[in-house]
C-alpha atoms as a PDB file:
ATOM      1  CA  UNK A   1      20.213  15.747 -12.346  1.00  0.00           C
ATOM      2  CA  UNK A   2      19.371  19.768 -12.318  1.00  0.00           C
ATOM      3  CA  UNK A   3      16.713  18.792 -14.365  1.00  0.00           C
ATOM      4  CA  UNK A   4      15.300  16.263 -12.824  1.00  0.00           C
ATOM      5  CA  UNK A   5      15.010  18.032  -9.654  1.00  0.00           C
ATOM      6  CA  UNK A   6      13.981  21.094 -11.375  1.00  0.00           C
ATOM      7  CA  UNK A   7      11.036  19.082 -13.082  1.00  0.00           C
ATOM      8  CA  UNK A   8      10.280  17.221  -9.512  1.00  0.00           C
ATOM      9  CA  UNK A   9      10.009  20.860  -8.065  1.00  0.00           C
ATOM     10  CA  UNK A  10       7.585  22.329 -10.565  1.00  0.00           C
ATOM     11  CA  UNK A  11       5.110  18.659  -9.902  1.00  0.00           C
ATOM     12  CA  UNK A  12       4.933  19.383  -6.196  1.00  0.00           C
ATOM     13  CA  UNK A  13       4.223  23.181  -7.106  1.00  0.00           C
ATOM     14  CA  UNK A  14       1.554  22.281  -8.875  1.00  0.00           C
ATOM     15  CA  UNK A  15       0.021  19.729  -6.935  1.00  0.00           C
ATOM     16  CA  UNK A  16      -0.315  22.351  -3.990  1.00  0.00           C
ATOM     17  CA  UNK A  17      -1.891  24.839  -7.059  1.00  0.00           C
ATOM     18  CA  UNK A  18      -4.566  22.219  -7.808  1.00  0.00           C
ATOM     19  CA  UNK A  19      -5.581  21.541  -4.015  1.00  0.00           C
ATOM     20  CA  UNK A  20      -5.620  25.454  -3.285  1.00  0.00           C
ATOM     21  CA  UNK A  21      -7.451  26.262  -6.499  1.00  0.00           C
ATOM     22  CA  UNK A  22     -10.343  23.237  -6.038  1.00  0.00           C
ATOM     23  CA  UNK A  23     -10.719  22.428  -2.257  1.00  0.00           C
ATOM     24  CA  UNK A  24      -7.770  21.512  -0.348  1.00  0.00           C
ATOM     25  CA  UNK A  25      -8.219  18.712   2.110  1.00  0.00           C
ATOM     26  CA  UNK A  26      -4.830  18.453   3.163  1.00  0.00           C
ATOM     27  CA  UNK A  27      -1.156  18.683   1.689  1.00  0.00           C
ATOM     28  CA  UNK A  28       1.532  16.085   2.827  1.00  0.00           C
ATOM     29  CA  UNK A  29       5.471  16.305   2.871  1.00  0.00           C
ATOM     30  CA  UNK A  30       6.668  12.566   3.117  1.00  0.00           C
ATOM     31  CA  UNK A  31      10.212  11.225   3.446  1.00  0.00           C
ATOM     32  CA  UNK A  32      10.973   7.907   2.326  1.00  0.00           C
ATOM     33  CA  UNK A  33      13.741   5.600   3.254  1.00  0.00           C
ATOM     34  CA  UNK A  34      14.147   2.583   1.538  1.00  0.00           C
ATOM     35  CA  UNK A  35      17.330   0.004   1.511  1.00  0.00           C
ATOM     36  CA  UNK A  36      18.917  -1.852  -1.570  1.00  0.00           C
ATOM     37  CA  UNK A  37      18.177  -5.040  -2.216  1.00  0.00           C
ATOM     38  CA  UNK A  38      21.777  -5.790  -2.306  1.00  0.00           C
ATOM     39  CA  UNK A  39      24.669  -5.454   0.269  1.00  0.00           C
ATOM     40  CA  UNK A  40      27.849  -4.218  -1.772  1.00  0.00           C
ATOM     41  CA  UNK A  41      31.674  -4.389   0.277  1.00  0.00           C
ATOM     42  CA  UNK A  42      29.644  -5.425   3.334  1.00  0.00           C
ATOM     43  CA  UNK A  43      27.553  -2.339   3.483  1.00  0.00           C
ATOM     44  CA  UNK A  44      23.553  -2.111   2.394  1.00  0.00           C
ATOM     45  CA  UNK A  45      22.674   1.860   1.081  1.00  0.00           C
ATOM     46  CA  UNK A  46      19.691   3.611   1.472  1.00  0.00           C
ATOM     47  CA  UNK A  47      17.721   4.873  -0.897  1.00  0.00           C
ATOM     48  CA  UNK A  48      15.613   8.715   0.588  1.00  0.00           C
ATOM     49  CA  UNK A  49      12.993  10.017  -1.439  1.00  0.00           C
ATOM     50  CA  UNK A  50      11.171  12.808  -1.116  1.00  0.00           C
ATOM     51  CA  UNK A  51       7.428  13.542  -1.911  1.00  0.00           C
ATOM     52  CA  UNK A  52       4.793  16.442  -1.601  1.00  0.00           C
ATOM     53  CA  UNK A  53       0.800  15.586  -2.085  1.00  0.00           C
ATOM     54  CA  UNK A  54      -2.210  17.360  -1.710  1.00  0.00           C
ATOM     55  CA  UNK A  55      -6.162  15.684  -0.995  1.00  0.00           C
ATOM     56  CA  UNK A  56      -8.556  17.482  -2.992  1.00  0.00           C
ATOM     57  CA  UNK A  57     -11.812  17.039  -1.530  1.00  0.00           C
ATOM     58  CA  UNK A  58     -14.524  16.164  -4.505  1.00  0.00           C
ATOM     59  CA  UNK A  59     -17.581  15.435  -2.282  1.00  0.00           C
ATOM     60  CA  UNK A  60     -18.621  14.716   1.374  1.00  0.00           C
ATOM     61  CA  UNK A  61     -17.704  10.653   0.473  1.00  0.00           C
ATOM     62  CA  UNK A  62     -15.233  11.209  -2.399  1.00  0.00           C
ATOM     63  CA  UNK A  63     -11.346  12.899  -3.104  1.00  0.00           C
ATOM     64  CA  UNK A  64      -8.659  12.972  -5.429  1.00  0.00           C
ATOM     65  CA  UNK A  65      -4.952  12.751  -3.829  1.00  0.00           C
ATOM     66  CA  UNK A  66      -1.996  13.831  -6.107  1.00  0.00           C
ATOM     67  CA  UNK A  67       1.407  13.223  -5.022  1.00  0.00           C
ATOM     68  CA  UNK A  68       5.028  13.887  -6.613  1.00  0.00           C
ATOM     69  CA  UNK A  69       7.513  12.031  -5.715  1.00  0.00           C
ATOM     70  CA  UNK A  70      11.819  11.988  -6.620  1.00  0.00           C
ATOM     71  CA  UNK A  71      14.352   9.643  -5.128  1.00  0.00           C
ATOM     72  CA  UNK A  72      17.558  10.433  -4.080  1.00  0.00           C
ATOM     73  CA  UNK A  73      19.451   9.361  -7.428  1.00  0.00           C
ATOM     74  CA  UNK A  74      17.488  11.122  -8.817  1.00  0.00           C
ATOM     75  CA  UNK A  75      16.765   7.843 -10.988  1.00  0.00           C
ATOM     76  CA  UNK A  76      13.079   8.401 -11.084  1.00  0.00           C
ATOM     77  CA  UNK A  77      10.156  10.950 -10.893  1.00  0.00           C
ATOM     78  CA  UNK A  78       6.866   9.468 -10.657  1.00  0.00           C
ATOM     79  CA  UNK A  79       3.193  11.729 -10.208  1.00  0.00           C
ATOM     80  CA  UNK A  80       0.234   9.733  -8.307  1.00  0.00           C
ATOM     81  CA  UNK A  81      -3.297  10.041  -8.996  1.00  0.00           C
ATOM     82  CA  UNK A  82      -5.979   8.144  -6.633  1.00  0.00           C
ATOM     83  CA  UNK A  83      -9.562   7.994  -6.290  1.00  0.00           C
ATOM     84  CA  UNK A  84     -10.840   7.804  -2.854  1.00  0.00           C
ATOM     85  CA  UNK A  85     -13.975   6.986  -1.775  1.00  0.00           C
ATOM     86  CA  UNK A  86     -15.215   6.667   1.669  1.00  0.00           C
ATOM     87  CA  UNK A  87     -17.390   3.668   2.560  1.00  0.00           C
ATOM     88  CA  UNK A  88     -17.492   4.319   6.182  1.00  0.00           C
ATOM     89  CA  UNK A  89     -15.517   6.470   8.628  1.00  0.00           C
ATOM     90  CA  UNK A  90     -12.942   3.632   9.122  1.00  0.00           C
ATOM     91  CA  UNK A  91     -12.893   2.244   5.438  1.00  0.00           C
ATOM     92  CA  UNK A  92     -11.935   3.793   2.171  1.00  0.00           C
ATOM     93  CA  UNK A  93     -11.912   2.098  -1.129  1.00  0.00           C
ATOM     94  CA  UNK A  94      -9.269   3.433  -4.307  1.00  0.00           C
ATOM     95  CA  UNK A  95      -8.069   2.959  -7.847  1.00  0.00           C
ATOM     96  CA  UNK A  96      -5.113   4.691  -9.048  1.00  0.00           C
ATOM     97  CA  UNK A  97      -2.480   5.319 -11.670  1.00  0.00           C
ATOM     98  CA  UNK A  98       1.120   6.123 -11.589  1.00  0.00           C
ATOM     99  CA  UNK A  99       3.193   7.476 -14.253  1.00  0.00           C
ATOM    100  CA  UNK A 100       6.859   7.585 -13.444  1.00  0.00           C
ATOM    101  CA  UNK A 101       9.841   9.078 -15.779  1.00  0.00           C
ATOM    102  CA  UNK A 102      12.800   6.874 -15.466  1.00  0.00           C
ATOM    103  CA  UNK A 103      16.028   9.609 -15.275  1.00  0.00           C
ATOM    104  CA  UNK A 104      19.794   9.450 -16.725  1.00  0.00           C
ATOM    105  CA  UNK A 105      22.582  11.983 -16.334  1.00  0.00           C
ATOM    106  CA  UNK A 106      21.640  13.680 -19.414  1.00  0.00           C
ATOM    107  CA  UNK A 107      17.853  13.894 -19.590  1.00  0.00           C
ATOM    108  CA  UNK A 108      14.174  12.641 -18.391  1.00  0.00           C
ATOM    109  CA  UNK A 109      12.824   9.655 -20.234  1.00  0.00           C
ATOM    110  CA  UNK A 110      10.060  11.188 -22.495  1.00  0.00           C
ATOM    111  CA  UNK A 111       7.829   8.355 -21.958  1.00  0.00           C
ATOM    112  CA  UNK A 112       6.543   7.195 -18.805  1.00  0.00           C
ATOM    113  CA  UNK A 113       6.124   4.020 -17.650  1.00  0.00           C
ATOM    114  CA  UNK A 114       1.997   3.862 -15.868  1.00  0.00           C
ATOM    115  CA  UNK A 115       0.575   1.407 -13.461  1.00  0.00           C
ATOM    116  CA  UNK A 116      -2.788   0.926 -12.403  1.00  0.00           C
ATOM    117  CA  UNK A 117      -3.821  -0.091  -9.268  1.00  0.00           C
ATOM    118  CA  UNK A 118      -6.690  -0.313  -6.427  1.00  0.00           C
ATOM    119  CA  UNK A 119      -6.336   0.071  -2.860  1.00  0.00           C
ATOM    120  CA  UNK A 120      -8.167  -0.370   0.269  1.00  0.00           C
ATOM    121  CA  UNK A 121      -7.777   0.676   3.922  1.00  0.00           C
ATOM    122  CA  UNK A 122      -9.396   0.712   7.196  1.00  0.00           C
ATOM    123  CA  UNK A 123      -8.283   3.069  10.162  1.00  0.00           C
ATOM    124  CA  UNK A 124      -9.191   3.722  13.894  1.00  0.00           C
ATOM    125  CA  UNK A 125      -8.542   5.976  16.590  1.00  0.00           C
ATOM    126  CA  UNK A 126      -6.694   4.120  19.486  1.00  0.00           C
ATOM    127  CA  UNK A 127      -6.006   7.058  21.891  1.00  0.00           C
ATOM    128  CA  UNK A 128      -6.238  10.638  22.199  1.00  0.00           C
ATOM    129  CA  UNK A 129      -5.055  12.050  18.854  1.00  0.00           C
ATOM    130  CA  UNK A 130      -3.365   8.826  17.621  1.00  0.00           C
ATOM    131  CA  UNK A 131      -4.858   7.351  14.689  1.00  0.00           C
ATOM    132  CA  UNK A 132      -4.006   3.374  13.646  1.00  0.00           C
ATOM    133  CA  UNK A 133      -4.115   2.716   9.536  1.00  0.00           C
ATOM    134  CA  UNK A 134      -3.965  -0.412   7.884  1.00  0.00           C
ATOM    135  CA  UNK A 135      -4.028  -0.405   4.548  1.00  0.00           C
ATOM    136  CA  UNK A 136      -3.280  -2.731   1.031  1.00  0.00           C
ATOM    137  CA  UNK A 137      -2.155  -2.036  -2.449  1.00  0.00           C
ATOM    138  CA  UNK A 138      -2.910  -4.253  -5.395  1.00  0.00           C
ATOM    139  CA  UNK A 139      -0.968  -3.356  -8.650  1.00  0.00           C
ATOM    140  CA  UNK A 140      -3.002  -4.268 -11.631  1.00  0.00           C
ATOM    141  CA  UNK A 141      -1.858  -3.677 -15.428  1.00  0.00           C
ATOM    142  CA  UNK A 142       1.807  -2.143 -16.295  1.00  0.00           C
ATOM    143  CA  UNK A 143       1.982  -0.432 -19.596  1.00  0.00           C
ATOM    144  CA  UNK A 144       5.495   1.183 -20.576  1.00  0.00           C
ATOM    145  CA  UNK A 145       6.891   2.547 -24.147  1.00  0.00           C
ATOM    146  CA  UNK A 146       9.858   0.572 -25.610  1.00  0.00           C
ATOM    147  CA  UNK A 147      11.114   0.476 -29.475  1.00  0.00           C
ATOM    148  CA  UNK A 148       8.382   2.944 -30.160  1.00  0.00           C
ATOM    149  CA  UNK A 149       5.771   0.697 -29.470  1.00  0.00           C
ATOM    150  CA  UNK A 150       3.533   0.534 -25.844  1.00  0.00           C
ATOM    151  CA  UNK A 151       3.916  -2.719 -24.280  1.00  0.00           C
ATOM    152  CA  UNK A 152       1.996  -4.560 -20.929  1.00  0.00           C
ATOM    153  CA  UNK A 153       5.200  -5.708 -18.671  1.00  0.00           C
ATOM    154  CA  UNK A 154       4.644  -8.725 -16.547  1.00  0.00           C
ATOM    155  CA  UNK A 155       3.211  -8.720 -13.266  1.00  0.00           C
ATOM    156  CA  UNK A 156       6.180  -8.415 -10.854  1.00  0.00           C
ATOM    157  CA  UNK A 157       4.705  -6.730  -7.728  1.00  0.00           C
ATOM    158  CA  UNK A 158       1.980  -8.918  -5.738  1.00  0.00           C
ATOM    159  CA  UNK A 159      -0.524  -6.755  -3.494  1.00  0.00           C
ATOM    160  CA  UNK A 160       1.726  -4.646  -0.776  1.00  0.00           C
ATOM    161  CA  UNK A 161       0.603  -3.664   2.943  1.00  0.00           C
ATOM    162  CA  UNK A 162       1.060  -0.605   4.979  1.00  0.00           C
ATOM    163  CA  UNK A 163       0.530  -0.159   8.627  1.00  0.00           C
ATOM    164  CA  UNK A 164       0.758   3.701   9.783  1.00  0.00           C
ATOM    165  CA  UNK A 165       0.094   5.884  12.474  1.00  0.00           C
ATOM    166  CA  UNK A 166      -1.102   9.434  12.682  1.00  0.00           C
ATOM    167  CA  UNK A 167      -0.162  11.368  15.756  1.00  0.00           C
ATOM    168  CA  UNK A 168      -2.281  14.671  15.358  1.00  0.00           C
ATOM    169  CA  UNK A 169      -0.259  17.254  17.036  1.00  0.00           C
ATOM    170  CA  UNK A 170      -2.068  20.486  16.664  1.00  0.00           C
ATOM    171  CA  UNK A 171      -5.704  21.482  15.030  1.00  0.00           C
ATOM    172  CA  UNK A 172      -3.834  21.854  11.401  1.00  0.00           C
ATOM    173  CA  UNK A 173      -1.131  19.317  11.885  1.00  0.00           C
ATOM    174  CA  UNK A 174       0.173  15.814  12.497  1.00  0.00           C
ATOM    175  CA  UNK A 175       2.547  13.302  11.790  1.00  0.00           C
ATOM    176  CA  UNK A 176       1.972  10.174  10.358  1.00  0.00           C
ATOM    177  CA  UNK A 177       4.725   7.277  10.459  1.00  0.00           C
ATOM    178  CA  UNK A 178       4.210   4.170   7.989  1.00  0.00           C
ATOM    179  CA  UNK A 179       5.972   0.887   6.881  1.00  0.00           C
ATOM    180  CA  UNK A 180       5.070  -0.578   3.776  1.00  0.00           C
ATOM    181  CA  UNK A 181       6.156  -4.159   2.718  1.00  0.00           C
ATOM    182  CA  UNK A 182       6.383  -4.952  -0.695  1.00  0.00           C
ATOM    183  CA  UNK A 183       6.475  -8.598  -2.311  1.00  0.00           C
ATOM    184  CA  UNK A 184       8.583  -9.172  -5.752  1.00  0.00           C
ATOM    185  CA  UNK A 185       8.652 -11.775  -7.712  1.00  0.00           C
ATOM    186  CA  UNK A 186      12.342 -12.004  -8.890  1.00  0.00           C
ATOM    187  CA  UNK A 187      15.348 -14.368  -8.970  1.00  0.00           C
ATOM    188  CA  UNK A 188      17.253 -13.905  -6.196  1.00  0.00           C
ATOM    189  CA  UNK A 189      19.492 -16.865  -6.747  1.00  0.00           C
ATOM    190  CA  UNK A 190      21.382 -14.200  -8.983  1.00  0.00           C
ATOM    191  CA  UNK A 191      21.678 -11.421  -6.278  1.00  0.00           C
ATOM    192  CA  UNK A 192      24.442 -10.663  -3.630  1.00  0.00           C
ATOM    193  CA  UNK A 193      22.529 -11.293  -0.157  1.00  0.00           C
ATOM    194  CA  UNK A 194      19.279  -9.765  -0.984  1.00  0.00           C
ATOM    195  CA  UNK A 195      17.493  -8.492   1.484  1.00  0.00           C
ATOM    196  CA  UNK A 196      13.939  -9.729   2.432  1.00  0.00           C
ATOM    197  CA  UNK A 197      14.517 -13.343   0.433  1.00  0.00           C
ATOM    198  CA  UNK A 198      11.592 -15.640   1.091  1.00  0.00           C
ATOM    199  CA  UNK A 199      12.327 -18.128  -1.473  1.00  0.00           C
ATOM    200  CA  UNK A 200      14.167 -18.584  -4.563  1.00  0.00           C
ATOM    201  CA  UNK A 201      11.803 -16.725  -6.265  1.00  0.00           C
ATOM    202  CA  UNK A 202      10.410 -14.350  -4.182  1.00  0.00           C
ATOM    203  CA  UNK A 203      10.901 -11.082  -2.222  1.00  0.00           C
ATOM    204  CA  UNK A 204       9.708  -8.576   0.661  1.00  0.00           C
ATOM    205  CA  UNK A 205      11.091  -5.369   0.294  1.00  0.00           C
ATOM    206  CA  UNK A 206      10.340  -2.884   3.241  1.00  0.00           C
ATOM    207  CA  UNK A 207      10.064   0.798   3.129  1.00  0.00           C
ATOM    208  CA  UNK A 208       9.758   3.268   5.967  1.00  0.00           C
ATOM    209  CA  UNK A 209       7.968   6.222   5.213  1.00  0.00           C
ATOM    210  CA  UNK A 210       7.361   9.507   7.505  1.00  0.00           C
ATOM    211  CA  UNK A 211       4.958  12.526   6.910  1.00  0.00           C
ATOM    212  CA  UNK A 212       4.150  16.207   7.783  1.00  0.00           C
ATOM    213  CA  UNK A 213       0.908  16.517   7.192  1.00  0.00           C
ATOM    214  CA  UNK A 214      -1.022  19.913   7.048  1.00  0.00           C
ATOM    215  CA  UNK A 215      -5.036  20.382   7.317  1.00  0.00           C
ATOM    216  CA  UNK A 216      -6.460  23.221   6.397  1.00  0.00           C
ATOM    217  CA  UNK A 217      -9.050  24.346   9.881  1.00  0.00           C
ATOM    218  CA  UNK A 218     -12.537  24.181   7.747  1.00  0.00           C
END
């Protein structure tokens, strides 16, 4: 666990390096709450996780963001890269990949497991300093290492949706509230009262998300 956190630590150090060092749009400290999918003895637990990303700013239409991110277990450390390009000042276009190291209570998996995916959002200012985002994630190929050999997992998550807000609370800071549902494709005839259960075969998972968000005064 000390090293997973320790590892986690050194990620979000260097994601703040890499936005200082080539042009720092902005750097992000999210918290992430996110229930099991089971209730166990009558009681459903929460999951927090924790994550710290930076916006580098590539061009006057184009950025990278980076984010870290470790859950509470920790069972899992995952790193972020997306593309973001801006079509207009409301709509931005993505593709991204995420790498996350499944953890034990001895060590850090040595080989990640990546997805690929594109994602697209459109935002709008509703009031004075409050900022409305709607945005969707669509997961495309899943590559992980197993029996030293690289193989494409099946397609379990279908696209996801996120509706935010941004409440910009002084010149170099706001905070920005979101909740994400996410669809699965799983059996849940074999789970104990599963939360979000559509149909036999499918499920909406929910996960409530809140930021600090820093911007740097140009």
């Amino acid at each position: 666990m000390r090293r997973g956190l320790a590892l986690a630590l050194c990620a979000a150090i260097a994601v703040s390096c890499v936005g200082l060092s080539v042009g720092l749009g902005s750097v992000a400290l999210g918290f992430h709450l996110i229930p099991s999918i089971e209730r166990r003895d009558g009681h459903r637990a929460w999951d927090l996780s924790l994550s710290l990303g930076a916006t580098i700013t590539l061009g006057t239409q184009d950025s990278l963001d980076v984010t870290a991110i470790i859950d509470s277990g920790p069972t899992a450390l995952g790193t972020t890269v997306t593309y973001c390009y801006d079509v207009t000042e409301q709509m931005k276009l993505g593709v991204g990949l995420t790498a996350l190291w499944p953890v034990t209570a001895d060590a850090v998996s040595a080989a990640p497991m990546f997805e690929s995916f594109a994602r697209a959002s459109v935002q709008d200012q509703i009031g004075a300093g409050l900022t409305a985002r709607l945005a969707t994630t669509l997961p495309f190929l899943t590559v992980a290492r197993a029996a030293d050999r690289w193989s494409v997992l099946p397609l379990a998550d279908l696209p996801s949706v996120a509706l935010g807000g941004d409440i910009r609370l002084a010149p170099t800071g706001s905070l920005v509230g979101e909740m994400t549902l996410q669809p699965v494709i799983t059996d849940t005839t074999t789970l104990i009262d599963p939360l979000g259960r559509v149909t036999d075969e499918l499920l909406v998972l929910p996960m409530f998300s809140l930021f600090t968000r820093y911007i740097p005064v140009p």
